[in-house]
PDB file of N, CA and C in Angstrom:
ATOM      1  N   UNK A   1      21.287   0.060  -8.023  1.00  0.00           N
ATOM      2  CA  UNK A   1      20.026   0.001  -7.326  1.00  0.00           C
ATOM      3  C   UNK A   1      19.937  -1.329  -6.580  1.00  0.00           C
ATOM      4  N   UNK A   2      19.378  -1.287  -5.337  1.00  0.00           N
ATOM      5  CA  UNK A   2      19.131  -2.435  -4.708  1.00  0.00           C
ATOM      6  C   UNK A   2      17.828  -2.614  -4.458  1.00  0.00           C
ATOM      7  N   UNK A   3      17.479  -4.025  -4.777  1.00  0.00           N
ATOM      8  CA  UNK A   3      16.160  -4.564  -4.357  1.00  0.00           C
ATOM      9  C   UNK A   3      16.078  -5.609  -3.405  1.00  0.00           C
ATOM     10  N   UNK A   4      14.951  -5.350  -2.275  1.00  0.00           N
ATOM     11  CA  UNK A   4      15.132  -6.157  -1.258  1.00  0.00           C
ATOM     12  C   UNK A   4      12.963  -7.014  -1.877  1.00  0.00           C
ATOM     13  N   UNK A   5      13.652  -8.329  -1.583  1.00  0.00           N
ATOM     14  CA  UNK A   5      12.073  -9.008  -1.694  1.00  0.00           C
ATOM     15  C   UNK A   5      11.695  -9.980  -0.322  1.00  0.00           C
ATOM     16  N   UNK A   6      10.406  -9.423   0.367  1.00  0.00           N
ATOM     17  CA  UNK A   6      10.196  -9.909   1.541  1.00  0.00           C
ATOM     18  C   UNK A   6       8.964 -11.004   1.172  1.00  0.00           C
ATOM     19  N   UNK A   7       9.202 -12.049   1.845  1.00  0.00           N
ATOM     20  CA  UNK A   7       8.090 -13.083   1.728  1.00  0.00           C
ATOM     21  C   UNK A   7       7.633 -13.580   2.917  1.00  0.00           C
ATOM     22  N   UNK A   8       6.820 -14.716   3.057  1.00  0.00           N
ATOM     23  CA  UNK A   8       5.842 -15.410   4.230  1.00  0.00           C
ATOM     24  C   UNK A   8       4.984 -15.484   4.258  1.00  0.00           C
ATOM     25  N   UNK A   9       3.983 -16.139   4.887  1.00  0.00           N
ATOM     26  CA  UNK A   9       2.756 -16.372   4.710  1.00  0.00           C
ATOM     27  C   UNK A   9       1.970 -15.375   5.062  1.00  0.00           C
ATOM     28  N   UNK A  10       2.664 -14.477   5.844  1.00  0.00           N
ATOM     29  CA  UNK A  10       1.751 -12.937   6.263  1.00  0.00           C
ATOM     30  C   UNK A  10       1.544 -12.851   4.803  1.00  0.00           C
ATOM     31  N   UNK A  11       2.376 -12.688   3.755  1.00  0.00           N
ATOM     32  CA  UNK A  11       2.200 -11.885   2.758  1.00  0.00           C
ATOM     33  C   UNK A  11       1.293 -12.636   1.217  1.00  0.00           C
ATOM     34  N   UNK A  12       0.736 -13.884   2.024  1.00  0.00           N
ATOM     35  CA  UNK A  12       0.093 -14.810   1.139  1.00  0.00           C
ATOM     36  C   UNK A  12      -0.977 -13.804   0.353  1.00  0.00           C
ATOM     37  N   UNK A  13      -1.138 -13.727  -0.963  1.00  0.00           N
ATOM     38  CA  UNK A  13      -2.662 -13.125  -1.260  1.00  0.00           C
ATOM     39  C   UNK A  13      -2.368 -11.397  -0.989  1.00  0.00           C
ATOM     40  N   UNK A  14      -1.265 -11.133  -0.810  1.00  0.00           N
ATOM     41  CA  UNK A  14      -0.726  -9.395  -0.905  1.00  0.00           C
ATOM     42  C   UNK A  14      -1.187  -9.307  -2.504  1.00  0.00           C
ATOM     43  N   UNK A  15      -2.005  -8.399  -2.505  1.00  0.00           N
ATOM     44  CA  UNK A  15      -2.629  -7.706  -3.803  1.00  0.00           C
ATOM     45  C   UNK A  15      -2.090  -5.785  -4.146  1.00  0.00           C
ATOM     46  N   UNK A  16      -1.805  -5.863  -5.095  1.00  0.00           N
ATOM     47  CA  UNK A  16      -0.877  -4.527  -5.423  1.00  0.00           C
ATOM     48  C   UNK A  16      -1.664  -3.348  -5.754  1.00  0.00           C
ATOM     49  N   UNK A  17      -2.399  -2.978  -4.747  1.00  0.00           N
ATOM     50  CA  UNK A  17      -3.636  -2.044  -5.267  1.00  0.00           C
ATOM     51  C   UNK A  17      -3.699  -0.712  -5.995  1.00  0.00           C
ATOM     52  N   UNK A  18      -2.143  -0.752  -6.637  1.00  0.00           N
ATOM     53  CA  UNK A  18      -2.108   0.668  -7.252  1.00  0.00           C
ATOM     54  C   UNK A  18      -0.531   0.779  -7.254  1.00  0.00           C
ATOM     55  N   UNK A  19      -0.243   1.845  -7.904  1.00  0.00           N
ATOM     56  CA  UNK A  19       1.004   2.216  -9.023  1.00  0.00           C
ATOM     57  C   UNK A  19       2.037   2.913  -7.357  1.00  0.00           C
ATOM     58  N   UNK A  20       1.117   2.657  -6.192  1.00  0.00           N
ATOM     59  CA  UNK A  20       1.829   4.134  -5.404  1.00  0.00           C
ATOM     60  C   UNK A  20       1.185   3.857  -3.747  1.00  0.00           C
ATOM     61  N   UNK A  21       1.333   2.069  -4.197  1.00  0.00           N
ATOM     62  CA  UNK A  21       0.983   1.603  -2.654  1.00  0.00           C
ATOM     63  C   UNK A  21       2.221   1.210  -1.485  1.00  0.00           C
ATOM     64  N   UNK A  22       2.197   1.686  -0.727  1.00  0.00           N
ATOM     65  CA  UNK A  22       3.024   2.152   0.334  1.00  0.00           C
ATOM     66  C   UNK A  22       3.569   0.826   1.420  1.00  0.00           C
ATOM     67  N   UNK A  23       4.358   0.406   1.759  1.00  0.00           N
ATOM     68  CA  UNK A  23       4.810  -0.125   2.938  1.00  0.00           C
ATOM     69  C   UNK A  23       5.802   0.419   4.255  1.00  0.00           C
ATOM     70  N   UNK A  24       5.545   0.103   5.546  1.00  0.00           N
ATOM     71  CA  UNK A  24       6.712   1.103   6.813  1.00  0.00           C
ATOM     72  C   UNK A  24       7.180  -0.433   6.694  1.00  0.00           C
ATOM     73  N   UNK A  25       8.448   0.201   7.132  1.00  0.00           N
ATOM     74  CA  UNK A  25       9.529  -0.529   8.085  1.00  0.00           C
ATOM     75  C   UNK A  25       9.845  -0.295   9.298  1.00  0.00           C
ATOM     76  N   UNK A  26       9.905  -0.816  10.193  1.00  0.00           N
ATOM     77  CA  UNK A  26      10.456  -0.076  11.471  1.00  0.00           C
ATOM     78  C   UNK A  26      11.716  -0.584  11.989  1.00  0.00           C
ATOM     79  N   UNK A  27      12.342   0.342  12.606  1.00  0.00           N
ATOM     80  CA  UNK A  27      13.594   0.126  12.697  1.00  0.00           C
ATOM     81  C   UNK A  27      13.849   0.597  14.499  1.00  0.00           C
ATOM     82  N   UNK A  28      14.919  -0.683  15.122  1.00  0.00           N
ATOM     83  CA  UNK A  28      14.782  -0.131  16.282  1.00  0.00           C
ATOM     84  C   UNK A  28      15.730   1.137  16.701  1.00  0.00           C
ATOM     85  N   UNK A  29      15.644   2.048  17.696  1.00  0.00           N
ATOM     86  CA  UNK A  29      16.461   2.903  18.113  1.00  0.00           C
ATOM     87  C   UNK A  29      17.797   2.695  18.534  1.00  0.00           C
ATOM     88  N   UNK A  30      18.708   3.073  18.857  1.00  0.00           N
ATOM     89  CA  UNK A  30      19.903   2.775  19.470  1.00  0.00           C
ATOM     90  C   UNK A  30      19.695   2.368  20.856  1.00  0.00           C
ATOM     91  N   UNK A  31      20.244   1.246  20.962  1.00  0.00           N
ATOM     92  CA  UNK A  31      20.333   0.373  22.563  1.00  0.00           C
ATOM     93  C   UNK A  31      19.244  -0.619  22.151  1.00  0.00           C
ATOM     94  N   UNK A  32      18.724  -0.643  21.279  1.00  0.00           N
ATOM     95  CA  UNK A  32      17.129  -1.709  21.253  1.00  0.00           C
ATOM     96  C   UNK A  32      17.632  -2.824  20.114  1.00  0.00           C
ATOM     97  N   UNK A  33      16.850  -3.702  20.657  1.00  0.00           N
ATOM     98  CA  UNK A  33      17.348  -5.331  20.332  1.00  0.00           C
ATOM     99  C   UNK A  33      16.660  -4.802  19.241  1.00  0.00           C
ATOM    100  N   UNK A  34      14.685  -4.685  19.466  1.00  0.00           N
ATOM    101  CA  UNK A  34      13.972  -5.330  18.006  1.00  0.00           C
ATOM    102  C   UNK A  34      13.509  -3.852  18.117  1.00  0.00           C
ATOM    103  N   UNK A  35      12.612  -3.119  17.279  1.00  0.00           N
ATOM    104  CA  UNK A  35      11.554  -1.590  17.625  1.00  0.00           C
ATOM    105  C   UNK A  35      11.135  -2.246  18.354  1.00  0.00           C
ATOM    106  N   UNK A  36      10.491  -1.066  19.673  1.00  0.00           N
ATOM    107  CA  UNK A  36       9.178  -0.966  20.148  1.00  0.00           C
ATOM    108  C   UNK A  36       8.415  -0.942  19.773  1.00  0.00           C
ATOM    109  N   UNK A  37       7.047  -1.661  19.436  1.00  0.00           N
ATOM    110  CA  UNK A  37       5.930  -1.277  18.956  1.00  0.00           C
ATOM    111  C   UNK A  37       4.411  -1.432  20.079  1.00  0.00           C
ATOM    112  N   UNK A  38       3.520  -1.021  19.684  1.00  0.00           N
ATOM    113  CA  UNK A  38       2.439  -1.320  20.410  1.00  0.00           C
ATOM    114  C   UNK A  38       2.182  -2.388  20.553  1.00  0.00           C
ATOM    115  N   UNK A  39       1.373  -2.573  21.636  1.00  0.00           N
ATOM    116  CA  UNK A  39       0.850  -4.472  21.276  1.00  0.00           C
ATOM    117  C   UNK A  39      -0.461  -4.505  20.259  1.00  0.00           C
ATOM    118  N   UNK A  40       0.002  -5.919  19.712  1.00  0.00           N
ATOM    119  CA  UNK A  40      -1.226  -5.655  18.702  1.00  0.00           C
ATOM    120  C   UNK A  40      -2.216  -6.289  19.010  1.00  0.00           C
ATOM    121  N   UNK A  41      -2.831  -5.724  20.292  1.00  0.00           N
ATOM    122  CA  UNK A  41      -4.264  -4.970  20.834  1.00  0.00           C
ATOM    123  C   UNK A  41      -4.984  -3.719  20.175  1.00  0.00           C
ATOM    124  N   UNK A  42      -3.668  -3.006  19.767  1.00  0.00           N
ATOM    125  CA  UNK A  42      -3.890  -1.877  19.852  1.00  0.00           C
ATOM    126  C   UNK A  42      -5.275  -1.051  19.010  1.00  0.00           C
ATOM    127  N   UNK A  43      -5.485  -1.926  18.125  1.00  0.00           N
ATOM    128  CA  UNK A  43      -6.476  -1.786  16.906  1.00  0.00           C
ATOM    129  C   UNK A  43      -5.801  -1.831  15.731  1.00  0.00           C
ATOM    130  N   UNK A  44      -5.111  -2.791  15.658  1.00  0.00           N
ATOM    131  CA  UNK A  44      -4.588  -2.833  14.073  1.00  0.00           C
ATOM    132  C   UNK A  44      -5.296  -4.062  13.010  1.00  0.00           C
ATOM    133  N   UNK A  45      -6.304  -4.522  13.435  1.00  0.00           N
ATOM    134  CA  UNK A  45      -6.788  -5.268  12.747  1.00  0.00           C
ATOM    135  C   UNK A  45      -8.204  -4.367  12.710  1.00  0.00           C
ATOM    136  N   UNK A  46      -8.345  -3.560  12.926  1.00  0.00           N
ATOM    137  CA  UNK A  46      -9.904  -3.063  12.655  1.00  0.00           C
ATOM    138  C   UNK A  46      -9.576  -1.509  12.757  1.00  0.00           C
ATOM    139  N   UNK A  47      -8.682  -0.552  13.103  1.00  0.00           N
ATOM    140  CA  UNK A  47      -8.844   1.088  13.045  1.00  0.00           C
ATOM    141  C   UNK A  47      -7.148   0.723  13.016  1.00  0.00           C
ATOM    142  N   UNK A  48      -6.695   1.134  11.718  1.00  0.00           N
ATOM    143  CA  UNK A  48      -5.290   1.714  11.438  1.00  0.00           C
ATOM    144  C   UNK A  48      -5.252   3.001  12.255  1.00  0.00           C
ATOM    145  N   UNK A  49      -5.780   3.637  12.815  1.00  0.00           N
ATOM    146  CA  UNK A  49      -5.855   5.233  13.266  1.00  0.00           C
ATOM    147  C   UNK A  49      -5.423   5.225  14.763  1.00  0.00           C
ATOM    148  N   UNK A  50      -6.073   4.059  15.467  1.00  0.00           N
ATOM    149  CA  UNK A  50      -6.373   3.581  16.324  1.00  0.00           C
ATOM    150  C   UNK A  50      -4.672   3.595  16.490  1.00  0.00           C
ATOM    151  N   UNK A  51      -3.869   2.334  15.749  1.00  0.00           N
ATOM    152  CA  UNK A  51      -2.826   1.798  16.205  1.00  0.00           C
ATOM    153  C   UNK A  51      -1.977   3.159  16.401  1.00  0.00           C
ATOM    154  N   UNK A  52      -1.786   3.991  14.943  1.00  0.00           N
ATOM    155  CA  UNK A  52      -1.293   4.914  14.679  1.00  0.00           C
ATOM    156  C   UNK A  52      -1.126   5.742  16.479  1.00  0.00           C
ATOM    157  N   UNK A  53      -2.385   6.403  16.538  1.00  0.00           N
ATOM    158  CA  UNK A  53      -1.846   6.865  17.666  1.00  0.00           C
ATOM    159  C   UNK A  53      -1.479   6.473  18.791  1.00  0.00           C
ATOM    160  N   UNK A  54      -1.764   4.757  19.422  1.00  0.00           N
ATOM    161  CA  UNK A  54      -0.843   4.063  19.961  1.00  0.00           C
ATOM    162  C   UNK A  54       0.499   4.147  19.994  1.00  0.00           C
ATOM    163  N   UNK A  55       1.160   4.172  18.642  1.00  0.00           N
ATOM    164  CA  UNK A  55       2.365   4.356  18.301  1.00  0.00           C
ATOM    165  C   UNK A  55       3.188   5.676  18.618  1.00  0.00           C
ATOM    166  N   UNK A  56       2.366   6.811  18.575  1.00  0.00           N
ATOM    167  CA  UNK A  56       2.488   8.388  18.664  1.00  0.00           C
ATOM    168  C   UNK A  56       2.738   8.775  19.742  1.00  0.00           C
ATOM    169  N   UNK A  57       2.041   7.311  20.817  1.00  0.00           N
ATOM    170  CA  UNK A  57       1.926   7.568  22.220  1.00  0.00           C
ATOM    171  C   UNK A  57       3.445   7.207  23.061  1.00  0.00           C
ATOM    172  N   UNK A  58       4.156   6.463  22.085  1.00  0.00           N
ATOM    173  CA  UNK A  58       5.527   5.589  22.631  1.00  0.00           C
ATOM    174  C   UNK A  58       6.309   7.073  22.827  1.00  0.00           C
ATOM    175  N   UNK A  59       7.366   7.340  23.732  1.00  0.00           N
ATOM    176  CA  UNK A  59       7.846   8.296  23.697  1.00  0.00           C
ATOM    177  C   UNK A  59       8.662   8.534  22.484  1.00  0.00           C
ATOM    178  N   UNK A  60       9.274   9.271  22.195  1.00  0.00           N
ATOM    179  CA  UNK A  60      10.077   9.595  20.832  1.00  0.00           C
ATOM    180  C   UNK A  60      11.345   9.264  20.896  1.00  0.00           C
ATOM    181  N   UNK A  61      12.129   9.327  22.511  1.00  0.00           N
ATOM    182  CA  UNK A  61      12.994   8.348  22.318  1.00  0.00           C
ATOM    183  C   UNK A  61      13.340   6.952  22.445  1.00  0.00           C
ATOM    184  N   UNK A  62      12.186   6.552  22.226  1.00  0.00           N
ATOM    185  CA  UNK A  62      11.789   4.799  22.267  1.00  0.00           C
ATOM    186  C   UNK A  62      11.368   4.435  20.815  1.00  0.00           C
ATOM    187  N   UNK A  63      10.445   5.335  20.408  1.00  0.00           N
ATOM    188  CA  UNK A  63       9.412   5.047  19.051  1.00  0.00           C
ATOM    189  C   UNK A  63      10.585   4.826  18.280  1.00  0.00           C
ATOM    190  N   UNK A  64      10.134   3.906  17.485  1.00  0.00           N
ATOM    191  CA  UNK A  64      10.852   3.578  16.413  1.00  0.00           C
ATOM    192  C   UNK A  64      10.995   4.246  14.796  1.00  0.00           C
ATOM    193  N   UNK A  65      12.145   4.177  14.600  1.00  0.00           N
ATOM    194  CA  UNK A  65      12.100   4.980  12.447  1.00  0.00           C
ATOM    195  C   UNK A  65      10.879   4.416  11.781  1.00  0.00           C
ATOM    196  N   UNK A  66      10.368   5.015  11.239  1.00  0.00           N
ATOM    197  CA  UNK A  66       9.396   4.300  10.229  1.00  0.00           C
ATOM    198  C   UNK A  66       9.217   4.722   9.110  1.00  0.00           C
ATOM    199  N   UNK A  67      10.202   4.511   8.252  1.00  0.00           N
ATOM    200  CA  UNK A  67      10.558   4.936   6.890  1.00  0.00           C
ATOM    201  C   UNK A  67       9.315   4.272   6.138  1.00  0.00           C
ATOM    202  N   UNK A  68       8.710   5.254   5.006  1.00  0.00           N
ATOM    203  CA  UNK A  68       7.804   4.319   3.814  1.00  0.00           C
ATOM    204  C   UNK A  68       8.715   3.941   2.852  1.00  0.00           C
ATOM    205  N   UNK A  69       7.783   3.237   2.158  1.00  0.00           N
ATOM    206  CA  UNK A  69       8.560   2.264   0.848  1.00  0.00           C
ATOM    207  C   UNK A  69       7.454   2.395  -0.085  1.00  0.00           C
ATOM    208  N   UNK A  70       7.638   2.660  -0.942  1.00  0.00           N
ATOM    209  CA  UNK A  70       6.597   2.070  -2.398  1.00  0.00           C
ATOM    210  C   UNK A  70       7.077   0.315  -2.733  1.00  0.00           C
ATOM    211  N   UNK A  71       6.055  -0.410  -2.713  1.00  0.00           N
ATOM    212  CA  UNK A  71       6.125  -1.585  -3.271  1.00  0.00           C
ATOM    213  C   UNK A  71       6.555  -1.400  -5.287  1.00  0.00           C
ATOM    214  N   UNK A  72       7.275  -1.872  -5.416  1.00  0.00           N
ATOM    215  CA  UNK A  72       7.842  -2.032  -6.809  1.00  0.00           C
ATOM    216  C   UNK A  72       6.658  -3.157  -7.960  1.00  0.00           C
ATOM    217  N   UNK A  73       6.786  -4.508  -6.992  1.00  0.00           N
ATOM    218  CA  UNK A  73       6.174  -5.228  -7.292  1.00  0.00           C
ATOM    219  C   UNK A  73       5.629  -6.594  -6.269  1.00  0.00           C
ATOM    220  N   UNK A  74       4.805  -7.428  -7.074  1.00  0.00           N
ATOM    221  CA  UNK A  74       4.112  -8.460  -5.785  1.00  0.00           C
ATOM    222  C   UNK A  74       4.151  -9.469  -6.625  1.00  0.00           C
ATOM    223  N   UNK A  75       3.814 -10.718  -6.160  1.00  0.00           N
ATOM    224  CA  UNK A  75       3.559 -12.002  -6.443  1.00  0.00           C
ATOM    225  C   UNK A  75       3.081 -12.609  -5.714  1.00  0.00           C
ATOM    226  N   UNK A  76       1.772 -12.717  -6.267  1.00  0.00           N
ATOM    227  CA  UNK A  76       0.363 -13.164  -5.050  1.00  0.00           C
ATOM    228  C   UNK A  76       0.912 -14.650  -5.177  1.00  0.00           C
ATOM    229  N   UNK A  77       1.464 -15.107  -6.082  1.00  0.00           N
ATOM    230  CA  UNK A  77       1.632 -16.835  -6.070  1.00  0.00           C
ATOM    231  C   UNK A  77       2.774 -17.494  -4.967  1.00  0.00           C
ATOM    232  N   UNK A  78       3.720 -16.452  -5.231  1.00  0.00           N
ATOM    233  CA  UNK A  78       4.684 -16.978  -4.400  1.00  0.00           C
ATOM    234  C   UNK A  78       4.683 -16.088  -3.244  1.00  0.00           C
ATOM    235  N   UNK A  79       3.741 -15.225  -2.663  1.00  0.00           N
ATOM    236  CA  UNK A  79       3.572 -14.312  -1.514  1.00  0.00           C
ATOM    237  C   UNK A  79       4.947 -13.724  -0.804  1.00  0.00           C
ATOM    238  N   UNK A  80       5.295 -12.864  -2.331  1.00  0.00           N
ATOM    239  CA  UNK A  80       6.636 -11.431  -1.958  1.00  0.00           C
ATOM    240  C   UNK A  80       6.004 -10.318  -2.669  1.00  0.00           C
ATOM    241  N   UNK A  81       6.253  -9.223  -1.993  1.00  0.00           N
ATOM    242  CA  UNK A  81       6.812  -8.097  -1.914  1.00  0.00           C
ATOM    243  C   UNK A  81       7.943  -7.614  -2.894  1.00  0.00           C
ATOM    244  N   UNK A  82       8.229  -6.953  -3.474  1.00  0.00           N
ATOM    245  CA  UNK A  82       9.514  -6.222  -3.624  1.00  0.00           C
ATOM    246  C   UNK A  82       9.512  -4.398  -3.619  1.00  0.00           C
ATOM    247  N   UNK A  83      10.269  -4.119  -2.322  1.00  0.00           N
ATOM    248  CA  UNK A  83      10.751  -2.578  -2.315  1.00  0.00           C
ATOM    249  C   UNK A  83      11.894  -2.108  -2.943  1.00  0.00           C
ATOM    250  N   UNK A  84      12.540  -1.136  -3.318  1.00  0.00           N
ATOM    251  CA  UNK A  84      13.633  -0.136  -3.533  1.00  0.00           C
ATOM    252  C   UNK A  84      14.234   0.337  -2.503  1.00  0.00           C
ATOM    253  N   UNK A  85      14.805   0.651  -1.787  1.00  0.00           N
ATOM    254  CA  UNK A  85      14.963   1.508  -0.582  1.00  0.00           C
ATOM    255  C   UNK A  85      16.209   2.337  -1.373  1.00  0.00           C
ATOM    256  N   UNK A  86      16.255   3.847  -0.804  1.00  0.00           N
ATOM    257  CA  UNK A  86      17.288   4.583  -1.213  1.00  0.00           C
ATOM    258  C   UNK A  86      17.123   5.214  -0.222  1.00  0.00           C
ATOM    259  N   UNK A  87      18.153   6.323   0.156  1.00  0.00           N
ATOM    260  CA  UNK A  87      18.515   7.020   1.039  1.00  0.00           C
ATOM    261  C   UNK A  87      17.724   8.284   1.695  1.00  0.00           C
ATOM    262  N   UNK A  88      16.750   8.548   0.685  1.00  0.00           N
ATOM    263  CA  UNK A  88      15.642   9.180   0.807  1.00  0.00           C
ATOM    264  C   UNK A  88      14.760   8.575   1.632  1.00  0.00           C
ATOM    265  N   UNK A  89      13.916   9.281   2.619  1.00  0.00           N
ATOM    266  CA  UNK A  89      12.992   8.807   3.551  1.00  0.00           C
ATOM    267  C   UNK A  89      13.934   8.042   4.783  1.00  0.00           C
ATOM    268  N   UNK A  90      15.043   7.960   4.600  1.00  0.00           N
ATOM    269  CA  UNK A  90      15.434   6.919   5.957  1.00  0.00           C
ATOM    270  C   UNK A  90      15.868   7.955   7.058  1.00  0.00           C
ATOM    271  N   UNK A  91      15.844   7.720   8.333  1.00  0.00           N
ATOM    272  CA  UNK A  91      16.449   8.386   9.323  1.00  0.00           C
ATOM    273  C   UNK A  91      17.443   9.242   9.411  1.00  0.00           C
ATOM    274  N   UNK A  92      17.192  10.584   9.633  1.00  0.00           N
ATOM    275  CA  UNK A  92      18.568  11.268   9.437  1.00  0.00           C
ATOM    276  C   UNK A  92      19.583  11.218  10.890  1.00  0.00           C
ATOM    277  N   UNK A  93      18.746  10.894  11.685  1.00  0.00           N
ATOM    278  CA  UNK A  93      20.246  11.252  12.855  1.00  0.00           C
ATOM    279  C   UNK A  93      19.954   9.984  13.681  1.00  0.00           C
ATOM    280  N   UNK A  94      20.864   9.553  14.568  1.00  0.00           N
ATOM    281  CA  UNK A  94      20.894   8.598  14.974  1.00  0.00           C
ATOM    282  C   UNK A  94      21.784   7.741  13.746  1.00  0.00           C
ATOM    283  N   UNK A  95      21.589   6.365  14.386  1.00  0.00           N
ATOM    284  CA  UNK A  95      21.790   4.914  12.992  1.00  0.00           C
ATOM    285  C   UNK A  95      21.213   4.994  11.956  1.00  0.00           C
ATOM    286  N   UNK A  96      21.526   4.404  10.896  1.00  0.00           N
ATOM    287  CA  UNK A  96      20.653   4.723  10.002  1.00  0.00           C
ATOM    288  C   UNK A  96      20.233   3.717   9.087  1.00  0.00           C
ATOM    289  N   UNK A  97      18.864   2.921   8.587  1.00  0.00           N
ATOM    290  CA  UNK A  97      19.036   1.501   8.811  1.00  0.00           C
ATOM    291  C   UNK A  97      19.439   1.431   7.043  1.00  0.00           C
ATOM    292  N   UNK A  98      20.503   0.432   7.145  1.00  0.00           N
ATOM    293  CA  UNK A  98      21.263   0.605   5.652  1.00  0.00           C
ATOM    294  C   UNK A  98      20.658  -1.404   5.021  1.00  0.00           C
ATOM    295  N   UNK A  99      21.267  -1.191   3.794  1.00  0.00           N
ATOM    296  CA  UNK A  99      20.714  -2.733   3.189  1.00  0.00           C
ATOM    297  C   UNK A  99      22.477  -3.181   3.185  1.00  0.00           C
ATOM    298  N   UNK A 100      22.018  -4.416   3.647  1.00  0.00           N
ATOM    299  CA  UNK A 100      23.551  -5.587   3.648  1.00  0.00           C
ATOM    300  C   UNK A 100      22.844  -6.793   3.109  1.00  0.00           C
ATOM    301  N   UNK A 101      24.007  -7.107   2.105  1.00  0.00           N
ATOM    302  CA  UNK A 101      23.451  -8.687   1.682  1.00  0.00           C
ATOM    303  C   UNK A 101      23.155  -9.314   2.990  1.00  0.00           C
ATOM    304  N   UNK A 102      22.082 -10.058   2.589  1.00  0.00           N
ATOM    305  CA  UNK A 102      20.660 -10.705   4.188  1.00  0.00           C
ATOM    306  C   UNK A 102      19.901 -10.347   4.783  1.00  0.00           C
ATOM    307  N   UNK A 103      20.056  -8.418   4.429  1.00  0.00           N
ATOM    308  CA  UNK A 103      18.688  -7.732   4.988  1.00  0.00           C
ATOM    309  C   UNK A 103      19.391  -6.841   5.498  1.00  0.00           C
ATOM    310  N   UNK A 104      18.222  -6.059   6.032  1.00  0.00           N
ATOM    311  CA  UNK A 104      18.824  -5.215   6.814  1.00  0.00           C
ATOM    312  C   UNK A 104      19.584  -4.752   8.172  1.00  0.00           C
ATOM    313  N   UNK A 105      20.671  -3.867   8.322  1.00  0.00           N
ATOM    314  CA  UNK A 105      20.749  -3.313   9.742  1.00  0.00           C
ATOM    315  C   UNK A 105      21.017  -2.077  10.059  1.00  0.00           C
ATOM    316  N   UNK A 106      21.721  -2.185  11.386  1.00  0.00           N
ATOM    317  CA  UNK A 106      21.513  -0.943  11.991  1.00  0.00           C
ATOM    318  C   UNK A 106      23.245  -0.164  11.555  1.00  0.00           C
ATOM    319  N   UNK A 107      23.486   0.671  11.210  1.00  0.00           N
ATOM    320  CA  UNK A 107      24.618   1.676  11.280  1.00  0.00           C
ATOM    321  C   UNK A 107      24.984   2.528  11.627  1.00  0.00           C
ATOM    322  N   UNK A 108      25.994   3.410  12.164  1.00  0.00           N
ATOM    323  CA  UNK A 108      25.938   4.309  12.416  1.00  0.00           C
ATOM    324  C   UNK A 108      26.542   5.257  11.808  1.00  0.00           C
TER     325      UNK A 108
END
């Protein structure tokens, strides 16, 4: 099993609100440096719904993978994260974004 633990000050004060709380990743498409994403204009600080269909709006061969994750565990002190990732939920065609010691990338 591999565990990946993400930290930073985004994640200062991340509180674990339940047994079955969720995180995306996004992953860019083939030919793309970073994902496309919306700008964050879009309403992501006030209507998640909002951004969502921002995102819906990117064409499909631009939009990026956005695999979920269940958070495993948190540490509000030292502000990480820790996911599982397995092969389940990730992209089936195209690259497929795999774990390498240092994080992640792209494969094909």
């Amino acid at each position: 099993m591999v565990r990946i633990t993400f930290g930073g000050p985004d994640l200062a004060g991340f509180d674990l609100a339940g047994p079955d709380q969720q995180v995306k990743l996004y992953f860019p498409r083939p030919g793309q440096q970073v994902p496309l994403l919306p700008a964050s204009g879009a309403g992501a600080d006030d209507d998640v719904m909002r951004w969502y269909a921002a995102y819906n709006e990117i064409p499909e061969a631009e939009r990026p993978w956005m695999p979920s994750y269940t958070v495993r565990a948190s540490d509000t002190r030292r502000g990480t994260i820790d996911i599982n990732p397995s092969a389940a939920g990730t992209p089936t065609a195209g690259p497929r974004p795999v774990v390498r010691s240092g994080g992640f990338s792209n494969s094909a």
